[in-house]
N, C-alpha and C. Protein backbone atom coordinates (compact mmCIF):
# COMPACT_ATOMS: atom_id res chain seq x y z
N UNK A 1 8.15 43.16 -33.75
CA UNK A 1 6.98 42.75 -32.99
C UNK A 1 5.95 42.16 -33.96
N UNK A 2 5.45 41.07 -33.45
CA UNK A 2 4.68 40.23 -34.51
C UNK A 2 2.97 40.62 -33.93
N UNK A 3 2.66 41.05 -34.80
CA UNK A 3 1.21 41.45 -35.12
C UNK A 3 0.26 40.58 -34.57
N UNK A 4 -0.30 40.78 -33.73
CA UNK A 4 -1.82 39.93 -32.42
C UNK A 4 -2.65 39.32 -33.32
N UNK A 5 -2.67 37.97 -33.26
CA UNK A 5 -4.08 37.45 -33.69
C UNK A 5 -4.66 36.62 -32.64
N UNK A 6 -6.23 36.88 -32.52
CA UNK A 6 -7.24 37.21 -31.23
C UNK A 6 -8.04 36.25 -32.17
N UNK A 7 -8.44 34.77 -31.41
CA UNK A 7 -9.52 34.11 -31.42
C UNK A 7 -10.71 34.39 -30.69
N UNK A 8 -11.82 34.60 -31.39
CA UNK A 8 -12.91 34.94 -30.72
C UNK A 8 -14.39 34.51 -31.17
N UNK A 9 -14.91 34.61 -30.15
CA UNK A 9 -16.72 34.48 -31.08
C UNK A 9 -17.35 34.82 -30.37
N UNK A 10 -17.39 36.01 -31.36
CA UNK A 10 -18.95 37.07 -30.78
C UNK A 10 -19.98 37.34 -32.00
N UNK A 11 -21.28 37.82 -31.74
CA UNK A 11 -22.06 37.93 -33.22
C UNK A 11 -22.12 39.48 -33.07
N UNK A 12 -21.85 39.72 -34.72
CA UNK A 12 -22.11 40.93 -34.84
C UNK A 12 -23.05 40.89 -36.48
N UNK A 13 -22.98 42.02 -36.91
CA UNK A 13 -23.84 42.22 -38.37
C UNK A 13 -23.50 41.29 -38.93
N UNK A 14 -22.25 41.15 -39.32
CA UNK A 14 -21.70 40.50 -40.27
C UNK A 14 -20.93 38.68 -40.12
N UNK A 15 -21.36 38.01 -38.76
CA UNK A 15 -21.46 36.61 -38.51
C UNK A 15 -20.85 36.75 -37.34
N UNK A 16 -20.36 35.12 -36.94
CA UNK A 16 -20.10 35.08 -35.69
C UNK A 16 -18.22 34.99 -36.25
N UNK A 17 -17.98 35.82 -35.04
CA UNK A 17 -16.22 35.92 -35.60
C UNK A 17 -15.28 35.05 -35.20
N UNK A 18 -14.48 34.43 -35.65
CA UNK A 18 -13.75 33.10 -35.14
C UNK A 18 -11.96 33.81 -34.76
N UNK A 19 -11.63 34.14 -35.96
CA UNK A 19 -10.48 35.11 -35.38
C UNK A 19 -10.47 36.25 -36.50
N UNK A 20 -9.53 36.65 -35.75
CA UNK A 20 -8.88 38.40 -35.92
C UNK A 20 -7.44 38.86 -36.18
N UNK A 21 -6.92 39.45 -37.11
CA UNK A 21 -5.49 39.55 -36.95
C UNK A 21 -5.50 40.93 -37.43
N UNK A 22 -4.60 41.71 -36.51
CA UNK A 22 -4.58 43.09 -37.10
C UNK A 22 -3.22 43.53 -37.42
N UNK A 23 -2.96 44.19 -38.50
CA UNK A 23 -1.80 44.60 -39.43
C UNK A 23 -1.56 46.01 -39.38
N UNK A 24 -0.44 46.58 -37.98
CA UNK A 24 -0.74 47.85 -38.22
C UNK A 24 0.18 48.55 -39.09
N UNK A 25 0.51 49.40 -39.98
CA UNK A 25 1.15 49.81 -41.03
C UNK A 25 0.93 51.39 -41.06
N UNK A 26 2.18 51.79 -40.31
CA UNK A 26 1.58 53.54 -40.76
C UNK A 26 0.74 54.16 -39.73
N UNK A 27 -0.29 55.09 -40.90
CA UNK A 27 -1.67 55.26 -40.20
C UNK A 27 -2.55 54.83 -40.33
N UNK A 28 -2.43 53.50 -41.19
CA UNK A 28 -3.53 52.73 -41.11
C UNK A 28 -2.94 51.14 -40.77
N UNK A 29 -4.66 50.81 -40.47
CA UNK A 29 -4.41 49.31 -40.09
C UNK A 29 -5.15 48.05 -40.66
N UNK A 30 -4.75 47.35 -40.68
CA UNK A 30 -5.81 46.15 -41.54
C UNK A 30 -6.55 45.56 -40.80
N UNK A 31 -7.85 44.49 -40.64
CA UNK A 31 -8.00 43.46 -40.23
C UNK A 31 -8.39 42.64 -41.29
N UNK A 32 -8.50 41.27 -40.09
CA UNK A 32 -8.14 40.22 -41.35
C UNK A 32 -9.17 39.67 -40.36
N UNK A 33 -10.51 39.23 -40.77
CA UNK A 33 -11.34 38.83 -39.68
C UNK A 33 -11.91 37.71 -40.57
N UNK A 34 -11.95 36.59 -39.84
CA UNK A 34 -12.50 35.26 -40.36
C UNK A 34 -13.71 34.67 -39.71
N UNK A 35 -15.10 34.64 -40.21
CA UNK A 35 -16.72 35.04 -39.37
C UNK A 35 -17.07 33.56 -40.01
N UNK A 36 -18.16 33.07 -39.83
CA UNK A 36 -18.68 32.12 -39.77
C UNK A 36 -20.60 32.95 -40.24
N UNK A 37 -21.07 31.57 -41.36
CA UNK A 37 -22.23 31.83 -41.40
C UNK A 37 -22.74 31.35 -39.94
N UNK A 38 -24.41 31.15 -40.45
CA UNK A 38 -25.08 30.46 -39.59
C UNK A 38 -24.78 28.90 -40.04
N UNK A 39 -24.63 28.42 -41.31
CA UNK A 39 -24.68 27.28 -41.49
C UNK A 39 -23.21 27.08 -41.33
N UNK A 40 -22.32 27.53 -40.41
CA UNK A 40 -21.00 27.17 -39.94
C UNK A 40 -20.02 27.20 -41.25
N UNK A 41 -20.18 28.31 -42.48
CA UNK A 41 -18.98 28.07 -43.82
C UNK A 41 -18.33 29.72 -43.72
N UNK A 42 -17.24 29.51 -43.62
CA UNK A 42 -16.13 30.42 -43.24
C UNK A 42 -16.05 31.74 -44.44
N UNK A 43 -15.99 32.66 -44.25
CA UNK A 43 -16.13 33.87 -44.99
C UNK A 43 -14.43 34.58 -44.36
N UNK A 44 -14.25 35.75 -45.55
CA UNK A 44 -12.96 36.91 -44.97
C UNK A 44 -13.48 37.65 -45.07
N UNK A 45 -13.52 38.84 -44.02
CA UNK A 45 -13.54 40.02 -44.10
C UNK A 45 -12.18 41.08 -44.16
N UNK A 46 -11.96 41.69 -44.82
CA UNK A 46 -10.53 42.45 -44.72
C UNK A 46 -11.01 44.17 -44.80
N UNK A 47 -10.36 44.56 -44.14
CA UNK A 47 -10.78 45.82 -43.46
C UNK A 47 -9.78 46.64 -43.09
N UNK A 48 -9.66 47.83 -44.35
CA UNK A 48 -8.53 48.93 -44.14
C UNK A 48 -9.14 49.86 -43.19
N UNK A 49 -8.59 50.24 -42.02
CA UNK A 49 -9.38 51.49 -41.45
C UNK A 49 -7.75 52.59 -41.00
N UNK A 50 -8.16 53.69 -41.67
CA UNK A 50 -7.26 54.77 -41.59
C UNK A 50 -7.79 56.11 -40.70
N UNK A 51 -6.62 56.55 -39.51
CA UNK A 51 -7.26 57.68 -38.86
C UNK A 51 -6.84 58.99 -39.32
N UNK A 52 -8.25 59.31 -39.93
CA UNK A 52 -8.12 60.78 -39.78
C UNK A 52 -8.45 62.00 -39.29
N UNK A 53 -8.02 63.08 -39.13
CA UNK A 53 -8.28 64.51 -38.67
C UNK A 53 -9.27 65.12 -39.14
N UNK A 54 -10.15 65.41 -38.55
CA UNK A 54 -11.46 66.33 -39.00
C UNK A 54 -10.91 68.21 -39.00
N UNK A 55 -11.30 68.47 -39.40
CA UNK A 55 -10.88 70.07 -39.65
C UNK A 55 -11.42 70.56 -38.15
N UNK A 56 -12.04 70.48 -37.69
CA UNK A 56 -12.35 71.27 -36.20
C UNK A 56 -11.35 69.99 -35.13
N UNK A 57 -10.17 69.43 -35.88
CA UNK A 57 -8.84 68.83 -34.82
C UNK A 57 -9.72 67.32 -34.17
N UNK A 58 -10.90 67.05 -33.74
CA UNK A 58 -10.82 65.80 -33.74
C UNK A 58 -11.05 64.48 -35.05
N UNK A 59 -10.52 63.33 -34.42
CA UNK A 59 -9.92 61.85 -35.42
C UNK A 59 -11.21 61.34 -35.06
N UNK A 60 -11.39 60.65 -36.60
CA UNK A 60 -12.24 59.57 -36.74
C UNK A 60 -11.27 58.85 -37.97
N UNK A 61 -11.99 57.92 -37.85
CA UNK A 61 -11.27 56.44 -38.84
C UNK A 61 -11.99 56.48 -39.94
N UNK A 62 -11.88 56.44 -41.15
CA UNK A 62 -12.26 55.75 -42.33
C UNK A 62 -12.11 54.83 -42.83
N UNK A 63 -13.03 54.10 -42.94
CA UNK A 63 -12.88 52.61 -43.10
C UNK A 63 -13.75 51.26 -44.68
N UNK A 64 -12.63 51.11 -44.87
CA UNK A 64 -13.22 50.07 -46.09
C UNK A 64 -12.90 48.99 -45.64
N UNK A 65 -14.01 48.04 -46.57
CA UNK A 65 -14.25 46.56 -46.02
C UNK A 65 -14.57 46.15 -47.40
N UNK A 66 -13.84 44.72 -47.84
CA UNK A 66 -13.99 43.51 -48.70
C UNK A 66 -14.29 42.40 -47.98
N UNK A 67 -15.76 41.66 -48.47
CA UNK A 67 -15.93 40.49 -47.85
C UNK A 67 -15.37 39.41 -48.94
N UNK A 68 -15.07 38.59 -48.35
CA UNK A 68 -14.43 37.27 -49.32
C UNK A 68 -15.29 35.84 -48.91
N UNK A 69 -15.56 35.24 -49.93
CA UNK A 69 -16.42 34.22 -49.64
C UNK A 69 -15.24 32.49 -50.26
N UNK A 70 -15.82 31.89 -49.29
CA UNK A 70 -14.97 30.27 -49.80
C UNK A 70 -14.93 30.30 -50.86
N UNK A 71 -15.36 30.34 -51.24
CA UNK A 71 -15.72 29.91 -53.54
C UNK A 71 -14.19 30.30 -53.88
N UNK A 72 -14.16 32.07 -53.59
CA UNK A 72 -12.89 33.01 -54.15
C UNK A 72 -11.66 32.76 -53.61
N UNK A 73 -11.86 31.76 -52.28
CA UNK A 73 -10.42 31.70 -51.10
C UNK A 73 -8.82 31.74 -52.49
N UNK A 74 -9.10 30.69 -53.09
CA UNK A 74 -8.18 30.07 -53.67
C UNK A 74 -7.54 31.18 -55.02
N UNK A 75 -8.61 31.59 -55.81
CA UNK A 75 -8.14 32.38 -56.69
C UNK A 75 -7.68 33.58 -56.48
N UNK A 76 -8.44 34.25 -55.04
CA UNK A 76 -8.02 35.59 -54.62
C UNK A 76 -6.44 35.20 -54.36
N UNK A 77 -5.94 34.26 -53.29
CA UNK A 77 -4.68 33.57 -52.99
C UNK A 77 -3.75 34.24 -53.81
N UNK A 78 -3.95 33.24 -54.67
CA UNK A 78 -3.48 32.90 -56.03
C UNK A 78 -2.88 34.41 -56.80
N UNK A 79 -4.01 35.77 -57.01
CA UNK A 79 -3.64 36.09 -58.00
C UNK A 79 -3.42 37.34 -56.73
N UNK A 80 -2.99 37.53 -55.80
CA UNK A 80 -2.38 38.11 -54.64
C UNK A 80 -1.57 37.74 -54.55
N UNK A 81 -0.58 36.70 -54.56
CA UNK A 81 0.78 36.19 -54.81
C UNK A 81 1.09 36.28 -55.93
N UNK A 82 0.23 36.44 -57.13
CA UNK A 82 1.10 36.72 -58.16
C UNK A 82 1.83 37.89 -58.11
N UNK A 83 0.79 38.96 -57.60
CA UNK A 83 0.91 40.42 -58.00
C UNK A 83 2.09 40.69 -56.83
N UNK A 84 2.23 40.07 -55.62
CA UNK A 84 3.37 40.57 -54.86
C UNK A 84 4.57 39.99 -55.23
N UNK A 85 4.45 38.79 -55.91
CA UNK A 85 6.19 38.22 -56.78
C UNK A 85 6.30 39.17 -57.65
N UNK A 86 5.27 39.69 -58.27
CA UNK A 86 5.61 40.68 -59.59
C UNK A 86 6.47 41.95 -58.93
N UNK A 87 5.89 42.48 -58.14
CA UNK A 87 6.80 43.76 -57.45
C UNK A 87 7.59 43.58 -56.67
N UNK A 88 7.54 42.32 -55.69
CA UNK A 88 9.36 41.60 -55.31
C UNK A 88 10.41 41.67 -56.56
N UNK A 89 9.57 41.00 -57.71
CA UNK A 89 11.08 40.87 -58.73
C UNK A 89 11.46 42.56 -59.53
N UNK A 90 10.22 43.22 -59.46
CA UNK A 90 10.24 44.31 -59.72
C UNK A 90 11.21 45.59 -59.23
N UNK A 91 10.39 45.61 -57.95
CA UNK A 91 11.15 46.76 -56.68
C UNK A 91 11.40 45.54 -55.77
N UNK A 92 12.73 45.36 -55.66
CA UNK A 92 12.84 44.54 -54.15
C UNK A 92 13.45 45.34 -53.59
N UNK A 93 13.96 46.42 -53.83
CA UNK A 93 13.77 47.56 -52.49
C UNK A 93 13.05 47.96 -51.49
N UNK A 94 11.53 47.73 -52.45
CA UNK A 94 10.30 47.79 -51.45
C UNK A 94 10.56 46.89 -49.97
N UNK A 95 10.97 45.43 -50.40
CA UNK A 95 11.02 44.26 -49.57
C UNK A 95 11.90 44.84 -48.69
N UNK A 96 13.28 45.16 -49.03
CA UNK A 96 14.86 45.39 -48.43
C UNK A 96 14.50 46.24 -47.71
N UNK A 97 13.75 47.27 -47.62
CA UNK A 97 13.66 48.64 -46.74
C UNK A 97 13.16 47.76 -45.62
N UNK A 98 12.15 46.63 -45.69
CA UNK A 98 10.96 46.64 -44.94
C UNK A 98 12.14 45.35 -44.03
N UNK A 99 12.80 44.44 -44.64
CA UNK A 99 13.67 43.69 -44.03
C UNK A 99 15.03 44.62 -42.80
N UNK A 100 15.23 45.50 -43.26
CA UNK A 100 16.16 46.39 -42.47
C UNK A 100 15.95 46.87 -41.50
N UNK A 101 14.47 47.37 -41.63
CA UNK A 101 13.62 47.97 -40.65
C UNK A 101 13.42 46.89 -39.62
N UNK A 102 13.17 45.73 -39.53
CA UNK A 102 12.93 44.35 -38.84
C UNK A 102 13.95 44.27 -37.99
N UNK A 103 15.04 44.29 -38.70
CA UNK A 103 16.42 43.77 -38.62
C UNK A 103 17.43 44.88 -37.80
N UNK A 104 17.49 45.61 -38.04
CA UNK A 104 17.52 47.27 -37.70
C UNK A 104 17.55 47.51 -36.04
């Protein structure tokens, strides 16, 4: 099942949001949210949020956020594909488990 990405625009704190793609993995999930200034120049937001158990049994989420700005698009890219060819050629077990599971 291929992972929802949701075009949208609404304003919140952090700009007006253009789209959304969420990565769920586990117990946690990603977003991948692409916002807009006011002067219309495209920003990333990426956003791990993981649910957890409070000791008196109810869940809340914990959540981290990296904003990414145009300037970085290219080098972040860049040295994010390096680092995942490095552990493809490394562990490609990692990959093979995750291909089986698909496939499976």
């Amino acid at each position: 099942m291929t992972p929802q990405t949701t075009i949208r625009r609404d304003t919140d704190d952090y700009g007006d949001q253009i789209l959304t793609k969420a990565v769920k993995a586990g117990r946690r999930t990603y977003f991948f949210d692409v916002r807009a200034t006011r002067g219309d120049d495209y920003f990333l937001t990426i956003t791990e949020s993981r649910k957890v158990q409070n000791s008196d049994g109810n869940y809340t989420y914990d959540r981290h956020k990296i904003f990414l700005y145009k300037e970085d698009f290219e080098k972040f890219s860049d040295g994010l594909a390096e680092v995942v060819d490095f552990i493809r050629r490394s562990k490609p077990e990692f990959f093979e488990r995750r291909r089986e599971a698909v496939e499976g």
